[in-house]
C-alpha atoms as a PDB file:
ATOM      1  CA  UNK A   1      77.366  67.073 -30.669  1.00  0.00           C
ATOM      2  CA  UNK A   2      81.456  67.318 -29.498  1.00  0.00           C
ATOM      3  CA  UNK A   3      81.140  69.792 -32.677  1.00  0.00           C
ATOM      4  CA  UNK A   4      78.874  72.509 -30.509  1.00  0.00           C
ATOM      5  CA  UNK A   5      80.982  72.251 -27.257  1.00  0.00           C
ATOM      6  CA  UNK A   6      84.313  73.131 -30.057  1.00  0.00           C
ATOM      7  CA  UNK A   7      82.256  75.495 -31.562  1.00  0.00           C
ATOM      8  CA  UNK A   8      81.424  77.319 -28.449  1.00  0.00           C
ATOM      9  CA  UNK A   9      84.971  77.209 -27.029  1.00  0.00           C
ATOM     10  CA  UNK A  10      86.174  78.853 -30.389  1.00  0.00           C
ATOM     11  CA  UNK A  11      88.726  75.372 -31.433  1.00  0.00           C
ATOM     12  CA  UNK A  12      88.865  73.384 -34.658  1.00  0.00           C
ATOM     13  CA  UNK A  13      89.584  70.108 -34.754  1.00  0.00           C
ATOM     14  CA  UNK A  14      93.069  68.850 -36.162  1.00  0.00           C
ATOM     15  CA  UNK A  15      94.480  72.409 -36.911  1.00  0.00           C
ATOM     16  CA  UNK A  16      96.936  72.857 -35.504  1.00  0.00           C
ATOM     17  CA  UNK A  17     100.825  74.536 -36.139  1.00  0.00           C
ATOM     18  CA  UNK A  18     101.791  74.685 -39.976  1.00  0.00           C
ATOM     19  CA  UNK A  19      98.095  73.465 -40.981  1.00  0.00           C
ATOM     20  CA  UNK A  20      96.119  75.850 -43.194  1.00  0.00           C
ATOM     21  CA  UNK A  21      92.318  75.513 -43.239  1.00  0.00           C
ATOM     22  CA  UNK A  22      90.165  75.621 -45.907  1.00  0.00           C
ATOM     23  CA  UNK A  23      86.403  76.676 -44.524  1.00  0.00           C
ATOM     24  CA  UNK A  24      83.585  75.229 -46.479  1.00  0.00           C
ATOM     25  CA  UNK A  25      80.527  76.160 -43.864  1.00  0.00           C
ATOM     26  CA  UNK A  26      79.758  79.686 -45.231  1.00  0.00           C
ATOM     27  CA  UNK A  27      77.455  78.303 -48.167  1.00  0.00           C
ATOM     28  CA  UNK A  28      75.314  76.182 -45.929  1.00  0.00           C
ATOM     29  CA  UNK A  29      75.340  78.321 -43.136  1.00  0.00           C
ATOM     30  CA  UNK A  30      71.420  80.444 -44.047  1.00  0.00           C
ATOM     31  CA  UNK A  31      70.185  77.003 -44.461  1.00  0.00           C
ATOM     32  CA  UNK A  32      70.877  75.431 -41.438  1.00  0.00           C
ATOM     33  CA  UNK A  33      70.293  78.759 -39.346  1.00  0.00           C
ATOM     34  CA  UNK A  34      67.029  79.360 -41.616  1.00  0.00           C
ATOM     35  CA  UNK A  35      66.270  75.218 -40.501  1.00  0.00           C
ATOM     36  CA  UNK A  36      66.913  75.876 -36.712  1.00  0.00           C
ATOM     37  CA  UNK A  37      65.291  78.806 -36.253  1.00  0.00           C
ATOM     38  CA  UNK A  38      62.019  76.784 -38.114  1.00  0.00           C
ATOM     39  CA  UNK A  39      62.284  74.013 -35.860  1.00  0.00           C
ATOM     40  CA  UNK A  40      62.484  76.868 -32.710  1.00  0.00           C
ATOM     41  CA  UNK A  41      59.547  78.535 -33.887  1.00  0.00           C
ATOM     42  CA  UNK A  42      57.654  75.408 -34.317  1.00  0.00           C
ATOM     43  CA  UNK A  43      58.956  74.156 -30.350  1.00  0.00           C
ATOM     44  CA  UNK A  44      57.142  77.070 -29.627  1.00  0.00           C
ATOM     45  CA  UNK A  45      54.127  76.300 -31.295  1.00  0.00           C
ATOM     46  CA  UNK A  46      53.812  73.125 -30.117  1.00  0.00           C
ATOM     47  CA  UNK A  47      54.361  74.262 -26.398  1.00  0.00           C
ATOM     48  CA  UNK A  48      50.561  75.684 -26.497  1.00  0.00           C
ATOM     49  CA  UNK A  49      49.160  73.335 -27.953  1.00  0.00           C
ATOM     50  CA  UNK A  50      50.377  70.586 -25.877  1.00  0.00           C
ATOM     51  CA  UNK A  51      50.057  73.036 -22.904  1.00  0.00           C
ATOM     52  CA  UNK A  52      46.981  70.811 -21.076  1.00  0.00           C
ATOM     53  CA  UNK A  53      48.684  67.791 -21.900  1.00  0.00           C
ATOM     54  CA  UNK A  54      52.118  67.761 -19.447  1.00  0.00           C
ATOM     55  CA  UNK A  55      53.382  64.841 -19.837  1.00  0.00           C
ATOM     56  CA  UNK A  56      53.693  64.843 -23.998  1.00  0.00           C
ATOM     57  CA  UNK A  57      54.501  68.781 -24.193  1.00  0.00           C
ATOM     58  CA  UNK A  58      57.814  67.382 -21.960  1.00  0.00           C
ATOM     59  CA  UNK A  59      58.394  64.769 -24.143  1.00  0.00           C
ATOM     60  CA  UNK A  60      58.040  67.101 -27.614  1.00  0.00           C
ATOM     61  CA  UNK A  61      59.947  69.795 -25.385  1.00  0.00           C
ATOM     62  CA  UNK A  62      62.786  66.993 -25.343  1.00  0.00           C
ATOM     63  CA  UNK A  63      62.205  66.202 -29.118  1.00  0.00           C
ATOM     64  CA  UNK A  64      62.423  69.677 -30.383  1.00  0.00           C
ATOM     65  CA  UNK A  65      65.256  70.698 -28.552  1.00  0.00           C
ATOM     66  CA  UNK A  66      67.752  68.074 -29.328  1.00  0.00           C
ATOM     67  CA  UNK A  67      66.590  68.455 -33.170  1.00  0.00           C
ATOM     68  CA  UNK A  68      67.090  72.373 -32.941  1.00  0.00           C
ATOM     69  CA  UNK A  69      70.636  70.987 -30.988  1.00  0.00           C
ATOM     70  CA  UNK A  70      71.285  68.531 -34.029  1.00  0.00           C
ATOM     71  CA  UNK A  71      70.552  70.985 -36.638  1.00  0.00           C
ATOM     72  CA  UNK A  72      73.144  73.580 -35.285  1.00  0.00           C
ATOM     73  CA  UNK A  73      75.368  70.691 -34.215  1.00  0.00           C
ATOM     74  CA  UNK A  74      75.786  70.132 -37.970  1.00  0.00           C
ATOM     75  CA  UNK A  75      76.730  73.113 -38.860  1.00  0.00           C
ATOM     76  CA  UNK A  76      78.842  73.532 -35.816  1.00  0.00           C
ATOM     77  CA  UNK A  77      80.583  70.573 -37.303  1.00  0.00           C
ATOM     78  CA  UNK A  78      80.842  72.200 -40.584  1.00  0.00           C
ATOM     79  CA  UNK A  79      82.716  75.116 -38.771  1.00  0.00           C
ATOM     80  CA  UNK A  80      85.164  73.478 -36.739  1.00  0.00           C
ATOM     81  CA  UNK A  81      86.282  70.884 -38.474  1.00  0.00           C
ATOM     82  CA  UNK A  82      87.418  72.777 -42.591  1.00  0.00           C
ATOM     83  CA  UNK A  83      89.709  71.139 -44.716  1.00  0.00           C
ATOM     84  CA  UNK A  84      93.181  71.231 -43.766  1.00  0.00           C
ATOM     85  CA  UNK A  85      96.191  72.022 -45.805  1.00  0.00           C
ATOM     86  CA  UNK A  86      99.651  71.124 -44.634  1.00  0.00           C
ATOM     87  CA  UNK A  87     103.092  69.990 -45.650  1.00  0.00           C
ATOM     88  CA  UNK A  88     102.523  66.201 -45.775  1.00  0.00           C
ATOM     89  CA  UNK A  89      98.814  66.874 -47.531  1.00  0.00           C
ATOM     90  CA  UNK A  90      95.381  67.523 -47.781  1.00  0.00           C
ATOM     91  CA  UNK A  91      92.736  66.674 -45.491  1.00  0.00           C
ATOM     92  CA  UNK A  92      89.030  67.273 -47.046  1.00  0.00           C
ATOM     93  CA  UNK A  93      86.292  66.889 -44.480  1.00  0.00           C
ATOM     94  CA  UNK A  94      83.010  66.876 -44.841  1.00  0.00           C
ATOM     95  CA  UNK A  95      81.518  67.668 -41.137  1.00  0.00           C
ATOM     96  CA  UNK A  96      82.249  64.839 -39.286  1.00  0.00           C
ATOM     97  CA  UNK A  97      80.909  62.116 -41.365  1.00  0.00           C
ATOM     98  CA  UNK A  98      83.698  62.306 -44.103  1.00  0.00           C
ATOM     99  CA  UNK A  99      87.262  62.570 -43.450  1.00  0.00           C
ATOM    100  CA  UNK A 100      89.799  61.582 -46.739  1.00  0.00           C
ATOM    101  CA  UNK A 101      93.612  62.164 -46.402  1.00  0.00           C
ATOM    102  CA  UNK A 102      95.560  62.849 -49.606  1.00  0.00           C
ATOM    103  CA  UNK A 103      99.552  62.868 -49.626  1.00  0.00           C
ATOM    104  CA  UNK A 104     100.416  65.808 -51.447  1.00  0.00           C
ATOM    105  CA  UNK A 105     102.794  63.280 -53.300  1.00  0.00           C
ATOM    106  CA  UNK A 106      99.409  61.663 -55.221  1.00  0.00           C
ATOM    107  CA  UNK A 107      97.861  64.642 -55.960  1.00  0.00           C
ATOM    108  CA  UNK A 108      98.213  64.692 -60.169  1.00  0.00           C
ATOM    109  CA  UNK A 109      96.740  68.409 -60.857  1.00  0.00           C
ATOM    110  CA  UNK A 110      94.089  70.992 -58.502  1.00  0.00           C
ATOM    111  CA  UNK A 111      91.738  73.194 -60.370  1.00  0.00           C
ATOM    112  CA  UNK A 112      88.966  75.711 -59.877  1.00  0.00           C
ATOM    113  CA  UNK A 113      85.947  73.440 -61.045  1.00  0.00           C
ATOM    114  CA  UNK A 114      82.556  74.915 -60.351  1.00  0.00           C
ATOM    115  CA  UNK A 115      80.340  71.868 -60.258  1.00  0.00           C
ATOM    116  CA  UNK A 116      76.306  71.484 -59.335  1.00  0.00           C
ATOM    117  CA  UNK A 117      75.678  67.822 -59.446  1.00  0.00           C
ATOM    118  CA  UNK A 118      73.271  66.692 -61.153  1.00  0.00           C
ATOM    119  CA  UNK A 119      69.052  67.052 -59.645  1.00  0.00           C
ATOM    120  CA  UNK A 120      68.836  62.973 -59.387  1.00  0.00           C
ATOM    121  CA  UNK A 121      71.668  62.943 -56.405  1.00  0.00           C
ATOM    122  CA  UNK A 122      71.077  66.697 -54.594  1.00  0.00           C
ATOM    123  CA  UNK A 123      69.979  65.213 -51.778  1.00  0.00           C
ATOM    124  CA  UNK A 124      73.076  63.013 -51.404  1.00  0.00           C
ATOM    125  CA  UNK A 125      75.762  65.214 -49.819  1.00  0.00           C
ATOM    126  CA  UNK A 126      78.554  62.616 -50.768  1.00  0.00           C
ATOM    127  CA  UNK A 127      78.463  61.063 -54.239  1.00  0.00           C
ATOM    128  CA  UNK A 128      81.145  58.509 -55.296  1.00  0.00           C
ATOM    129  CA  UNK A 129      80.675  56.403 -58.917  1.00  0.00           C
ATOM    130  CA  UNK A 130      83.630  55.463 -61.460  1.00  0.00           C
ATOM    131  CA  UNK A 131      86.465  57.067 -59.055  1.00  0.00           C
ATOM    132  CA  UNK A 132      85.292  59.857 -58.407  1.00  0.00           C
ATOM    133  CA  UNK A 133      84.144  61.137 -55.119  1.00  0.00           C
ATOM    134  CA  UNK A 134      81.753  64.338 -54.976  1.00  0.00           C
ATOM    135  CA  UNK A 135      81.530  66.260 -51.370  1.00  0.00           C
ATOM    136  CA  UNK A 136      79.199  69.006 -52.101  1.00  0.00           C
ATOM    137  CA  UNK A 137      78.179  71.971 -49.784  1.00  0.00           C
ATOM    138  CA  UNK A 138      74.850  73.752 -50.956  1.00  0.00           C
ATOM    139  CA  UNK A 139      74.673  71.296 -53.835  1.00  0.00           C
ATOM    140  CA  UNK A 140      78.100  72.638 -55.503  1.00  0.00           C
ATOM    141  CA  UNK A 141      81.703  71.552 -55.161  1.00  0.00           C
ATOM    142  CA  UNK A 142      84.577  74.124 -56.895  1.00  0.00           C
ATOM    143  CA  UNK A 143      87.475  72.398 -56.226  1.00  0.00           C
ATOM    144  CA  UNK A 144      88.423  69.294 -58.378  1.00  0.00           C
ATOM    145  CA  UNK A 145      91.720  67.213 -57.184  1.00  0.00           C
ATOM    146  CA  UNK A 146      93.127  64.802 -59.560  1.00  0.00           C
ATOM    147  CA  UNK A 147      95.219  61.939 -58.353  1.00  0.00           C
ATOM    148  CA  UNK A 148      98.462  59.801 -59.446  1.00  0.00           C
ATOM    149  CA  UNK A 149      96.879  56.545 -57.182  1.00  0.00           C
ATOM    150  CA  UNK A 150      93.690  56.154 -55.599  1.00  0.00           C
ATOM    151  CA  UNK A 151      92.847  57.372 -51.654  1.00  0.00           C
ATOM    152  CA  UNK A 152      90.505  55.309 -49.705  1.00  0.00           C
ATOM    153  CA  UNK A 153      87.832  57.200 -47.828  1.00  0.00           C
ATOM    154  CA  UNK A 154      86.342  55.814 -44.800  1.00  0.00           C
ATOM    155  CA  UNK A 155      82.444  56.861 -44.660  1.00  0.00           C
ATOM    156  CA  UNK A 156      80.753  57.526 -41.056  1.00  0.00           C
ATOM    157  CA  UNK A 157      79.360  53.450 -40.629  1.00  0.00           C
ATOM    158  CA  UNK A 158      82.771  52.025 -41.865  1.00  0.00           C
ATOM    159  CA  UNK A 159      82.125  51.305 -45.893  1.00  0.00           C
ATOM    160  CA  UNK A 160      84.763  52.191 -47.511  1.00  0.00           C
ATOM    161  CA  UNK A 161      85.043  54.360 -50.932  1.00  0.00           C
ATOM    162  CA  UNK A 162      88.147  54.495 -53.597  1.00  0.00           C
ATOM    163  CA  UNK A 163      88.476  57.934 -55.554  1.00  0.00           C
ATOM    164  CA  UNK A 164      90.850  59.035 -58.164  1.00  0.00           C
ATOM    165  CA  UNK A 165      88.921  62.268 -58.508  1.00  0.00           C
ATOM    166  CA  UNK A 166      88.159  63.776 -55.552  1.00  0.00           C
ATOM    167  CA  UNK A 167      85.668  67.615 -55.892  1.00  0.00           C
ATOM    168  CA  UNK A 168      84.882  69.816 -52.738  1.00  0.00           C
ATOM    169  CA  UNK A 169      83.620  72.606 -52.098  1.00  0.00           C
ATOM    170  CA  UNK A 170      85.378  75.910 -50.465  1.00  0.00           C
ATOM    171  CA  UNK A 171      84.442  79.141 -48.974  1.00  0.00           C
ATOM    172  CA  UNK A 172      87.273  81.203 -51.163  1.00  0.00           C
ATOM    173  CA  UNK A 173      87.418  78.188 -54.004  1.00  0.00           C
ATOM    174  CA  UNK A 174      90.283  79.588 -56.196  1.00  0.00           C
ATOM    175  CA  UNK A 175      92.463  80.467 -52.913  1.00  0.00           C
ATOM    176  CA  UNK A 176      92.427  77.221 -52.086  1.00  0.00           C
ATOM    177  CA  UNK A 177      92.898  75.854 -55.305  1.00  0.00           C
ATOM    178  CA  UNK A 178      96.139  78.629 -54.786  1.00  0.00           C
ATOM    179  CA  UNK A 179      97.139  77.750 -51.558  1.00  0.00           C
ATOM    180  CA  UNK A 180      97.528  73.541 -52.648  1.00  0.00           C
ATOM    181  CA  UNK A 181      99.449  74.831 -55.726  1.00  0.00           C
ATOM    182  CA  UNK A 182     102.244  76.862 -53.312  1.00  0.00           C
ATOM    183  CA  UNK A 183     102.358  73.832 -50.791  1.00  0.00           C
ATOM    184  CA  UNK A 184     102.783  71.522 -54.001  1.00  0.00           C
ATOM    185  CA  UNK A 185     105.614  73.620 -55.121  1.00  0.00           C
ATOM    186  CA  UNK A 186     107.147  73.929 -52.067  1.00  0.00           C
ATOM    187  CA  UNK A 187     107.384  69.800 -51.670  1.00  0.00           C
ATOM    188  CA  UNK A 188     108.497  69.629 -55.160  1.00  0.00           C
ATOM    189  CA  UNK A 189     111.393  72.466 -53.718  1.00  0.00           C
ATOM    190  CA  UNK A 190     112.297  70.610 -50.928  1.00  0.00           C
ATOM    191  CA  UNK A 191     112.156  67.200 -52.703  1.00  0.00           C
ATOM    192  CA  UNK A 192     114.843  68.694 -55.201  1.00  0.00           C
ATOM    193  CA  UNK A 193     116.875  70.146 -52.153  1.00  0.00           C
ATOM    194  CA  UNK A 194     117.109  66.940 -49.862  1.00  0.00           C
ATOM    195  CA  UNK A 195     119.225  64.552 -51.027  1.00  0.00           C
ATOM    196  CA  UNK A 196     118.642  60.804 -51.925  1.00  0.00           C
END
C-alpha cells in the first residue's frame, strides 16, 4: 500500500543519484489493470444486489475496495520500485516482496536469456531450485546473471534463498543486459586505475 501513495506522488523507491533503473512493470501492467477494473465492475454489481441489505453491501463495499486497492497496489509496487543499476551493483526487485543485492564484483557473465518457465510453477512468481533463482514477470524472465559466489535473497516472511544464477525479467531486456555490461567495464576501468 506505501507503493500507491509513491506511485501517486510520481517517486521510486531507492533511486536515487548515479542509480539507473531497470523497469520490469510494463508486461504485467494489462493484467493487473484488466484484474482491477474486473473486481470494479463486479463492486458494482454487488452494490444492487446487496442494495436492501445495508449492513453487508457496507461490509462487501469495504471488501471490494481494498481488493481493487491491493490489486493496483501491486502493480503500483511493480512501478516504483524497478531494478536498480549502480556503481557498487545490481539491485533486482521483484515488487516489494523480493529484494536481492548483487556486487557487481560477483557477477561472472549477463546475457539476454528469454526464458518461460516451465507450466508446473507459472503460478509461482519466484522460483529458486539447484542455485538458481527465477523472478518472472508475465511468466518470462530475459535476463540471466551468472555469479562468481552465491547472493542470499531475503523473501517477504524472512526465509532465506541462495542463488548462483539469478533470471529477471526487463521492460527493454537487451538494454539492460547493455547497461550491466558498461557499468561492469567501467569497475573493471577503475579497478585497473586505482592503485593497490
Amino acid at each position: 500500500m506505501a507503493s500507491l501513495g509513491l506511485w501517486v506522488t510520481r517517486r521510486r523507491h531507492g533511486v536515487g543519484p548515479g542509480r539507473r533503473p531497470l523497469g520490469y512493470a510494463r508486461a504485467q501492467a494489462p493484467m493487473m489493470y484488466g484484474f482491477a477494473f474486473v473486481c470494479a465492475v463486479e463492486t458494482v454489481g454487488v452494490g444492487f444486489l446487496l442494495a436492501k441489505l445495508p449492513v453487508v453491501h457496507w461490509i462487501m463495499l469495504v471488501l471490494d475496495v481494498y481488493t481493487v486497492l491491493m490489486v493496483l497496489g501491486f502493480q503500483a509496487a511493480a512501478v516504483t520500485r524497478p531494478h536498480v543499476l549502480g556503481p557498487e551493483g545490481l539491485r533486482v526487485r521483484q515488487g516489494a516482496a523480493l529484494d536481492v543485492w548483487i556486487p557487481l564484483e560477483r557477477i561472472a557473465s549477463v546475457r539476454y536469456d528469454l526464458r518461460f518457465p516451465k507450466a508446473e510453477t507459472a503460478g509461482r512468481q519466484t522460483l529458486e531450485r539447484a542455485g538458481v533463482l527465477e523472478m518472472a514477470v508475465a511468466a518470462q524472465t530475459c535476463v540471466t546473471v551468472e555469479l562468481t559466489e552465491p547472493v542470499t535473497a531475503v523473501k517477504l516472511l524472512g526465509r532465506r534463498v541462495a542463488a548462483r544464477t539469478v533470471r529477471f525479467h526487463a521492460d527493454e531486456g537487451r538494454a539492460a543486459v547493455a547497461a550491466i555490461r558498461e557499468e561492469l567495464a567501467a569497475g573493471k576501468e577503475t579497478a585497473a586505475v586505482t592503485p593497490a
